[in-house]
C-alpha atoms as a PDB file:
ATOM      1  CA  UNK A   1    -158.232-139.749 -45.493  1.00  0.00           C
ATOM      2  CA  UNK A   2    -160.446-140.410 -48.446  1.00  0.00           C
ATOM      3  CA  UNK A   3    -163.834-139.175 -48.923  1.00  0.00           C
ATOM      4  CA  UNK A   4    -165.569-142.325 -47.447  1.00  0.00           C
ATOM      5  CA  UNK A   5    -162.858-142.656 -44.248  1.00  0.00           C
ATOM      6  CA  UNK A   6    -164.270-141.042 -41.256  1.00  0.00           C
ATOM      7  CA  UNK A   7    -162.761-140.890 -37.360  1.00  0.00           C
ATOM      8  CA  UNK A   8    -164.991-141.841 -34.166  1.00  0.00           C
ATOM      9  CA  UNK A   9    -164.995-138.176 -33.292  1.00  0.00           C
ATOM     10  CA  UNK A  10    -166.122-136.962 -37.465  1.00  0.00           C
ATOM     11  CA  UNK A  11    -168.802-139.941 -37.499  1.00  0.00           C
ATOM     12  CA  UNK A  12    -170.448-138.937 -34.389  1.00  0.00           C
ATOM     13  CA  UNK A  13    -170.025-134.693 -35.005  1.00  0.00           C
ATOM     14  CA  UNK A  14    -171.810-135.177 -38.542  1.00  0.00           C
ATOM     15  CA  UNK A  15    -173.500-138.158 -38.206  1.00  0.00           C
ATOM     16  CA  UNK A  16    -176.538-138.000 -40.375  1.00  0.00           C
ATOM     17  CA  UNK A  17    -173.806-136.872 -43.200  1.00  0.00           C
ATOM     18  CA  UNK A  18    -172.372-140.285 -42.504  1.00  0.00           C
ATOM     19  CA  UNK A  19    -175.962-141.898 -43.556  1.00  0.00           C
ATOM     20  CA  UNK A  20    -176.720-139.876 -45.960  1.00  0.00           C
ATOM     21  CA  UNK A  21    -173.220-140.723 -47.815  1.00  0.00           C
ATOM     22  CA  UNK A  22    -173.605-144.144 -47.111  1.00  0.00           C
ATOM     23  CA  UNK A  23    -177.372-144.314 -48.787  1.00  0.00           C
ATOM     24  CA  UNK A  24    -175.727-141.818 -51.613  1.00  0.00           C
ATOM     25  CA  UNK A  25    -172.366-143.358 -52.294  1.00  0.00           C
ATOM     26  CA  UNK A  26    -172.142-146.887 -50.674  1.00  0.00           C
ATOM     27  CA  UNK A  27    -170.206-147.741 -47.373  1.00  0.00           C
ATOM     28  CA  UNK A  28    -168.336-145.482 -45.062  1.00  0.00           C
ATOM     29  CA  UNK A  29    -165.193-146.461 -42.654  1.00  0.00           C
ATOM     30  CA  UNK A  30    -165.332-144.808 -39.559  1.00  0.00           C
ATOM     31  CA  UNK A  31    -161.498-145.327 -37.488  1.00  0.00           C
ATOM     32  CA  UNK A  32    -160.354-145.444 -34.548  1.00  0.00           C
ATOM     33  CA  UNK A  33    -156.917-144.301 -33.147  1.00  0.00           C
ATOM     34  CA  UNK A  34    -156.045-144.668 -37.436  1.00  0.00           C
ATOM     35  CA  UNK A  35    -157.905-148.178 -37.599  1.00  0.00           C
ATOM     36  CA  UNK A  36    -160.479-149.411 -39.394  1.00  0.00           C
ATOM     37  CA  UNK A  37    -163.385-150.277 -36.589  1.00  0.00           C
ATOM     38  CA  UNK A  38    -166.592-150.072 -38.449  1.00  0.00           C
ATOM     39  CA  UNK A  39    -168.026-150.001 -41.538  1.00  0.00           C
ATOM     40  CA  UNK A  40    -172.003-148.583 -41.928  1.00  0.00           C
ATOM     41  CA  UNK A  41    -173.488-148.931 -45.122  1.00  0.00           C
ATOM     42  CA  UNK A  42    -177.359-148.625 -45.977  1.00  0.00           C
ATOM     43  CA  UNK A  43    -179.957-150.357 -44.793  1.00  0.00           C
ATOM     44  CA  UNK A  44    -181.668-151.642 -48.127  1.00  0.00           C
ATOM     45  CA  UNK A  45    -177.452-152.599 -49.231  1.00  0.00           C
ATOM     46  CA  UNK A  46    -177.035-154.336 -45.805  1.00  0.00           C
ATOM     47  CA  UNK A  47    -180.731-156.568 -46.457  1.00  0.00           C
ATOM     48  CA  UNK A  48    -179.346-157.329 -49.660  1.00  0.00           C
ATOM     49  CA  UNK A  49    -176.143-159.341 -48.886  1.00  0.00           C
ATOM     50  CA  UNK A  50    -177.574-160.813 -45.624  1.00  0.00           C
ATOM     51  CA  UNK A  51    -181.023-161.734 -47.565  1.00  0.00           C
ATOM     52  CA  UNK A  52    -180.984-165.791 -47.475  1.00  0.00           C
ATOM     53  CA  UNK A  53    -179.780-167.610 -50.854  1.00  0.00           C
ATOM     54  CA  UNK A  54    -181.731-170.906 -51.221  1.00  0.00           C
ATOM     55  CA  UNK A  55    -182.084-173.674 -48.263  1.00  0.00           C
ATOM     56  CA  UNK A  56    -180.095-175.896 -46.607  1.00  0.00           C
ATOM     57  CA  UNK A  57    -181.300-178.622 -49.159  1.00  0.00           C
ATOM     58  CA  UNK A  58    -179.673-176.505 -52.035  1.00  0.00           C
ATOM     59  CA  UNK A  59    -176.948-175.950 -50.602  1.00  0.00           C
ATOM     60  CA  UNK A  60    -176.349-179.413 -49.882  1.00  0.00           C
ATOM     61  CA  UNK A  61    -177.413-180.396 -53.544  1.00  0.00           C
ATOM     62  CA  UNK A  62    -175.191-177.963 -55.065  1.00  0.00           C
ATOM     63  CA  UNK A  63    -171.843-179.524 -52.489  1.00  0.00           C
ATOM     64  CA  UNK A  64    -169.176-180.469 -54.774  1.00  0.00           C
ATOM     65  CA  UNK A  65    -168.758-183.710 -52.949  1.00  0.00           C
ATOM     66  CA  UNK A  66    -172.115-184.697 -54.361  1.00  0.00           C
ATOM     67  CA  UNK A  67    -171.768-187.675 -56.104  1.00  0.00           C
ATOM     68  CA  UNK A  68    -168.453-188.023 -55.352  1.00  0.00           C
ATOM     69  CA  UNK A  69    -168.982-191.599 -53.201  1.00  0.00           C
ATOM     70  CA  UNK A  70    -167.989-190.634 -49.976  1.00  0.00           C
ATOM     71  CA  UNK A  71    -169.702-192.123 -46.716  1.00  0.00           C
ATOM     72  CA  UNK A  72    -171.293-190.675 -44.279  1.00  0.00           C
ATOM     73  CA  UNK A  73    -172.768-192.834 -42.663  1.00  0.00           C
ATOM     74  CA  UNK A  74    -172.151-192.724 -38.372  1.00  0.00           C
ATOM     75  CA  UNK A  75    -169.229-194.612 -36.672  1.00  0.00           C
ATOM     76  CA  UNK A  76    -170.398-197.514 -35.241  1.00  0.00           C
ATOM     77  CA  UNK A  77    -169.116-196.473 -31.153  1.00  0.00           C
ATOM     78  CA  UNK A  78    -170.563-196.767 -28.202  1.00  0.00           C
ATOM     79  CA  UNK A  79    -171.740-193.977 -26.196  1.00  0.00           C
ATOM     80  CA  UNK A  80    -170.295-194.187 -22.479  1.00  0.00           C
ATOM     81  CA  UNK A  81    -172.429-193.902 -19.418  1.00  0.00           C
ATOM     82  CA  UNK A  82    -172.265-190.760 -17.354  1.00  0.00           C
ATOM     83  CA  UNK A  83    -172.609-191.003 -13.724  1.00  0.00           C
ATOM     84  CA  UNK A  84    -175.074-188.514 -11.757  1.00  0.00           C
END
C-alpha cells in the first residue's frame, strides 16, 4: 500500500493524519476489504473543482453544434388527455 492508500480501520485509528496528508500532499484512498471506497481530499482542493465554470448561456454558446443548422424546434404532437 502506497503512502496515500489507507484501510477503513487505518483512516478511522489516525484520522486527523488522514487530513492533515490530504491538506499536505493532495488526496488520500481509504479501502475497503482491498477496494477503493473513498477518496478525501481538502476542503479548499474539493471547492476548487466543484466551483461553477460560467452559466448555462456559455455553455450553450460554446456547444459545438452551434451554428451547425440543426433544429430544434418542438414536434408538432398532440398531448393526450388524462382521465381523473
Amino acid at each position: 500500500m502506497d503512502a496515500h492508500t489507507w484501510t477503513v480501520a487505518q483512516a478511522k485509528a489516525r484520522f486527523s493524519e488522514v487530513i492533515e496528508k490530504a491538506s499536505l500532499e493532495g488526496p488520500q484512498t481509504i479501502t475497503r476489504n482491498g477496494r477503493r471506497a473513498a477518496v478525501l481530499v481538502a476542503a479548499d482542493e474539493w471547492e476548487r473543482k466543484t466551483r461553477r465554470k460560467g452559466t448555462l448561456a456559455d455553455f450553450f454558446a460554446a456547444s459545438p453544434l452551434r451554428g451547425s443548422g440543426i433544429d430544434l424546434r418542438p414536434l408538432p404532437i398532440r398531448l393526450r388527455k388524462v382521465r381523473p
